[in-house]
C-alpha atoms as a PDB file:
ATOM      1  CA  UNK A   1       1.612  -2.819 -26.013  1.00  0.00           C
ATOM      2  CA  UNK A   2       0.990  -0.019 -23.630  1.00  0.00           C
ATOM      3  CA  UNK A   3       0.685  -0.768 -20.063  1.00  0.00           C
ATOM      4  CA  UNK A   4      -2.351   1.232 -18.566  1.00  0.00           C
ATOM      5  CA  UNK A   5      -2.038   3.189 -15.286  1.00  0.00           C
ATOM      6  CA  UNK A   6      -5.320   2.580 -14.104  1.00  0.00           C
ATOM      7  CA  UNK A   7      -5.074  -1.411 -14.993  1.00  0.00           C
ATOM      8  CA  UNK A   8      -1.324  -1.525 -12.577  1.00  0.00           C
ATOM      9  CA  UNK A   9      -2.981   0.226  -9.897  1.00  0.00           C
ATOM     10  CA  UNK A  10      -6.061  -1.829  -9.829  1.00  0.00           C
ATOM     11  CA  UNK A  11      -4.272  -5.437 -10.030  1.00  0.00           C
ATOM     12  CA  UNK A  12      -1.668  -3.406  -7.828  1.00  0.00           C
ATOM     13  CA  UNK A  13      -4.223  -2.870  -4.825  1.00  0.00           C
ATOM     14  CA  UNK A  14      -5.792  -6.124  -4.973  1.00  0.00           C
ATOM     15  CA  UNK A  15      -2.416  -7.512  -4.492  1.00  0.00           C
ATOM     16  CA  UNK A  16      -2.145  -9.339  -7.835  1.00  0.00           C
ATOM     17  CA  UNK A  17       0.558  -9.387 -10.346  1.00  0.00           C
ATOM     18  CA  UNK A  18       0.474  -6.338 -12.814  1.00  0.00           C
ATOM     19  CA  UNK A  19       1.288  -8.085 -15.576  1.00  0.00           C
ATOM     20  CA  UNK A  20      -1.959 -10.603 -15.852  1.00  0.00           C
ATOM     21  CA  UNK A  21      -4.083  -9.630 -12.489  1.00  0.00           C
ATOM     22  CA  UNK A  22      -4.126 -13.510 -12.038  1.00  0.00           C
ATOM     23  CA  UNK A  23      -0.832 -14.462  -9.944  1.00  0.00           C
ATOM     24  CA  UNK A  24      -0.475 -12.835  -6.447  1.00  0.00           C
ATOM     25  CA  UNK A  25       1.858 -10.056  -5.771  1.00  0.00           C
ATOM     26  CA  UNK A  26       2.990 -10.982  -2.576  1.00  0.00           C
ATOM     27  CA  UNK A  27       4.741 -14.038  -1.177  1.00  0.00           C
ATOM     28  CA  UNK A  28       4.829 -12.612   2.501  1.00  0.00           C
ATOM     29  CA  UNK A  29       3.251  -9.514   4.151  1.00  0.00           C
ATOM     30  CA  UNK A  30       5.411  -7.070   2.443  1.00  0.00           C
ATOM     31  CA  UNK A  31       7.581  -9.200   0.306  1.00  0.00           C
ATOM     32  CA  UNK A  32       6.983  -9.414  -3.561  1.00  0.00           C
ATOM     33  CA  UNK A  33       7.220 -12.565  -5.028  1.00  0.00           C
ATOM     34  CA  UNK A  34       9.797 -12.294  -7.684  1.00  0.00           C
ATOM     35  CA  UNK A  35       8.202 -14.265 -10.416  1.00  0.00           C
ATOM     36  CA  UNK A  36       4.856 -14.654 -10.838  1.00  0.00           C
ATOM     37  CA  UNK A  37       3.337 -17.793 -10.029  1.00  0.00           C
ATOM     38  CA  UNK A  38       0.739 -17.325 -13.274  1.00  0.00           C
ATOM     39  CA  UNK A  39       2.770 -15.788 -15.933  1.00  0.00           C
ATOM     40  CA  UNK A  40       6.386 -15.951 -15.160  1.00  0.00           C
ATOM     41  CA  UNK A  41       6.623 -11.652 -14.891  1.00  0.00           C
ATOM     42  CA  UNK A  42       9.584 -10.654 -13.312  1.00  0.00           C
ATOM     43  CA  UNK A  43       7.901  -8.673 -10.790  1.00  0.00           C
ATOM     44  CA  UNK A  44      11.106  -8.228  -8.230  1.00  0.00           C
ATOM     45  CA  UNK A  45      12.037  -5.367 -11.151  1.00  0.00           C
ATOM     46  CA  UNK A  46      10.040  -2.993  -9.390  1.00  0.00           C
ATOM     47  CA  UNK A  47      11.610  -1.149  -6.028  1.00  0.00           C
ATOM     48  CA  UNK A  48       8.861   0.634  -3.672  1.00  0.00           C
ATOM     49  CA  UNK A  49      11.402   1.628  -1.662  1.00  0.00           C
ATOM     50  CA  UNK A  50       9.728   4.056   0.988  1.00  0.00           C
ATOM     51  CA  UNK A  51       6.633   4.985  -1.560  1.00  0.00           C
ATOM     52  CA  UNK A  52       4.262   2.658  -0.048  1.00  0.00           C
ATOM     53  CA  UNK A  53       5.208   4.119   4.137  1.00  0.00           C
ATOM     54  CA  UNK A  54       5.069   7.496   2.757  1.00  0.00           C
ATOM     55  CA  UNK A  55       1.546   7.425   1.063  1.00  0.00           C
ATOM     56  CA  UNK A  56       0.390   5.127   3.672  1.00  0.00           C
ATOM     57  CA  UNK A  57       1.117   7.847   6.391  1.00  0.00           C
ATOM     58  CA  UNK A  58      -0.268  10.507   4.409  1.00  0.00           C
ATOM     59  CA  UNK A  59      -3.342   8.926   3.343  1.00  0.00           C
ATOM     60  CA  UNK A  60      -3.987   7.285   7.335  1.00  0.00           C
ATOM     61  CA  UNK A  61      -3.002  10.764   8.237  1.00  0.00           C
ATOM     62  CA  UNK A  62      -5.974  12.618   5.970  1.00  0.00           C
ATOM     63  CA  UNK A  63      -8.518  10.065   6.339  1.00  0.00           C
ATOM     64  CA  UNK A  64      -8.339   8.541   9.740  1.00  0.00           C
ATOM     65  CA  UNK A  65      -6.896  10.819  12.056  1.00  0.00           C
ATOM     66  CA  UNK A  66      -7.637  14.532  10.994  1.00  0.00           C
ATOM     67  CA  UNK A  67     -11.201  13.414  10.776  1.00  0.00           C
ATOM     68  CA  UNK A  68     -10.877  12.493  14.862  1.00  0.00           C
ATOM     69  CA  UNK A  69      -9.796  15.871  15.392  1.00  0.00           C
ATOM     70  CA  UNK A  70     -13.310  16.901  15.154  1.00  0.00           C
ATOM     71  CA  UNK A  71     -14.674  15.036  17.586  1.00  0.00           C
ATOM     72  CA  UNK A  72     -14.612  16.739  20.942  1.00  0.00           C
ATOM     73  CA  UNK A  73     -14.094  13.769  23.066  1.00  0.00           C
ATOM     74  CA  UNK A  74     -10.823  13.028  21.535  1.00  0.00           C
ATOM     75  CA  UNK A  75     -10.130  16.595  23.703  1.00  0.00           C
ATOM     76  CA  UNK A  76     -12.235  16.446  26.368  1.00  0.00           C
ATOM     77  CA  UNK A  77     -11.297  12.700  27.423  1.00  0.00           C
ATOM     78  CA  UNK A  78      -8.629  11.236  29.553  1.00  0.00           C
ATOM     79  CA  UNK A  79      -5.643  11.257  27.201  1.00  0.00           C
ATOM     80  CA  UNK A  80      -4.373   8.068  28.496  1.00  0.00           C
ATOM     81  CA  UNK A  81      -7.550   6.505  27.600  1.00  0.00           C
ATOM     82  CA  UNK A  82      -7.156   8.004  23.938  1.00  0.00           C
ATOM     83  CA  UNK A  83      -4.213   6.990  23.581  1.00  0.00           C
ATOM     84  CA  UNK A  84      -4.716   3.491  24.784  1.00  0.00           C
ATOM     85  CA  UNK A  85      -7.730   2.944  22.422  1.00  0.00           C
ATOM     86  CA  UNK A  86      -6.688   5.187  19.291  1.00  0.00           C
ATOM     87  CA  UNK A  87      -3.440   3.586  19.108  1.00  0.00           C
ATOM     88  CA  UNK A  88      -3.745  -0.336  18.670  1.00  0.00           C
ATOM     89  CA  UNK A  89      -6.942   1.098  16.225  1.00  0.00           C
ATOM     90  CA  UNK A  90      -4.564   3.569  13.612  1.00  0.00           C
ATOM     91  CA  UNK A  91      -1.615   0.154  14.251  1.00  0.00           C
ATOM     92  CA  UNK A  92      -3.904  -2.359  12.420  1.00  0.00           C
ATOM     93  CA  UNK A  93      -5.220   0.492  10.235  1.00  0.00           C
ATOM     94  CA  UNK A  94      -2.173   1.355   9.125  1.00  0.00           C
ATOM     95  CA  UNK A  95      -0.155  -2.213   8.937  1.00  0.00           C
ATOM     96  CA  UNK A  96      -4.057  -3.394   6.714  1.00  0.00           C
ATOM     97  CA  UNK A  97      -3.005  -0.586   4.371  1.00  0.00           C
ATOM     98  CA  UNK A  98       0.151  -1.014   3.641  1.00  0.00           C
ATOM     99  CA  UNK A  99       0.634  -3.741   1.987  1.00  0.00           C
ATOM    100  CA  UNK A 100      -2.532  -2.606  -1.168  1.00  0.00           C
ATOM    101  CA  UNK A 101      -0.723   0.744  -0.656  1.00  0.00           C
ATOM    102  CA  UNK A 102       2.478  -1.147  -1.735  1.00  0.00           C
ATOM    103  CA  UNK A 103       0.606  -3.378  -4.250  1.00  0.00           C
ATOM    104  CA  UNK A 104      -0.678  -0.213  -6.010  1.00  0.00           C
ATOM    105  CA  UNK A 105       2.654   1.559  -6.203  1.00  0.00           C
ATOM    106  CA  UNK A 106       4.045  -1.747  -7.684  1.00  0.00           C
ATOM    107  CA  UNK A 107       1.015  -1.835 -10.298  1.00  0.00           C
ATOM    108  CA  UNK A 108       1.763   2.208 -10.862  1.00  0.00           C
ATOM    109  CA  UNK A 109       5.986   1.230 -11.229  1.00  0.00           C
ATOM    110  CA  UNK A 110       4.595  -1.638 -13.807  1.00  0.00           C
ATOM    111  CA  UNK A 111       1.994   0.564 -16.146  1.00  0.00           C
ATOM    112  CA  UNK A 112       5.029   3.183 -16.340  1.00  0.00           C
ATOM    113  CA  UNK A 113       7.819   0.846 -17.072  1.00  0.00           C
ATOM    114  CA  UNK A 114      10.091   1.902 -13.627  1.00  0.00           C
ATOM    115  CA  UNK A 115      12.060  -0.617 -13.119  1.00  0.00           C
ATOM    116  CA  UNK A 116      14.705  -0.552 -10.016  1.00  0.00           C
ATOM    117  CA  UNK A 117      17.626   0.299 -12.643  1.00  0.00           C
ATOM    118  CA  UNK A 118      16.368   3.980 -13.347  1.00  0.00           C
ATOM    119  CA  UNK A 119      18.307   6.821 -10.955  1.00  0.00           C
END
């Protein structure tokens, strides 16, 4: 039975177990639930590690903010008042993200059989 990419990574961002799509990933914001509730997968086997803060940055990074850039009263404004609105905005952006970020590098560790063991 071959585990497809495409399948992990789509369970994977909706935050649902790999294995069956049915059981949730997640028992706490960023915590994965080490059995799943639905089929019994053992999905604590699979280490993110820093993936999920990595491609979070990079994708918030490409998509958010470098699009920003090109609006000129992101320059022309007070910077303080920039600041103060653009960064509670890319904080919830981000911390929303991270955890289907993290559920679709689980998914992507499941379809390609990485389990924390491999070095």
């Amino acid at each position: 039975m071959t585990n497809s990419v495409m399948t992990g990574l789509k369970r994977g961002l909706m935050m649902r177990c790999p294995a069956c799509g049915k059981g949730k990933l997640f028992r706490s914001y960023l915590k994965v639930d080490p059995v799943c509730d639905a089929c019994g997968h053992d999905n604590g086997q699979y280490r993110a590690d820093d993936g999920p803060a990595y491609f979070t940055m990079l994708i918030i990074g490409h998509v958010v903010i470098a699009p920003l850039l090109f609006f000129e009263v992101i320059w022309q404004a007070n910077p303080l008042i920039v600041l103060g609105l653009m960064l509670p905005f890319l904080a919830l952006v981000t911390l929303g993200a991270l955890p289907v970020i993290k559920g679709g590098v689980v998914g992507a560790l499941w379809a390609l059989r990485l389990k924390g063991d491999h070095r």
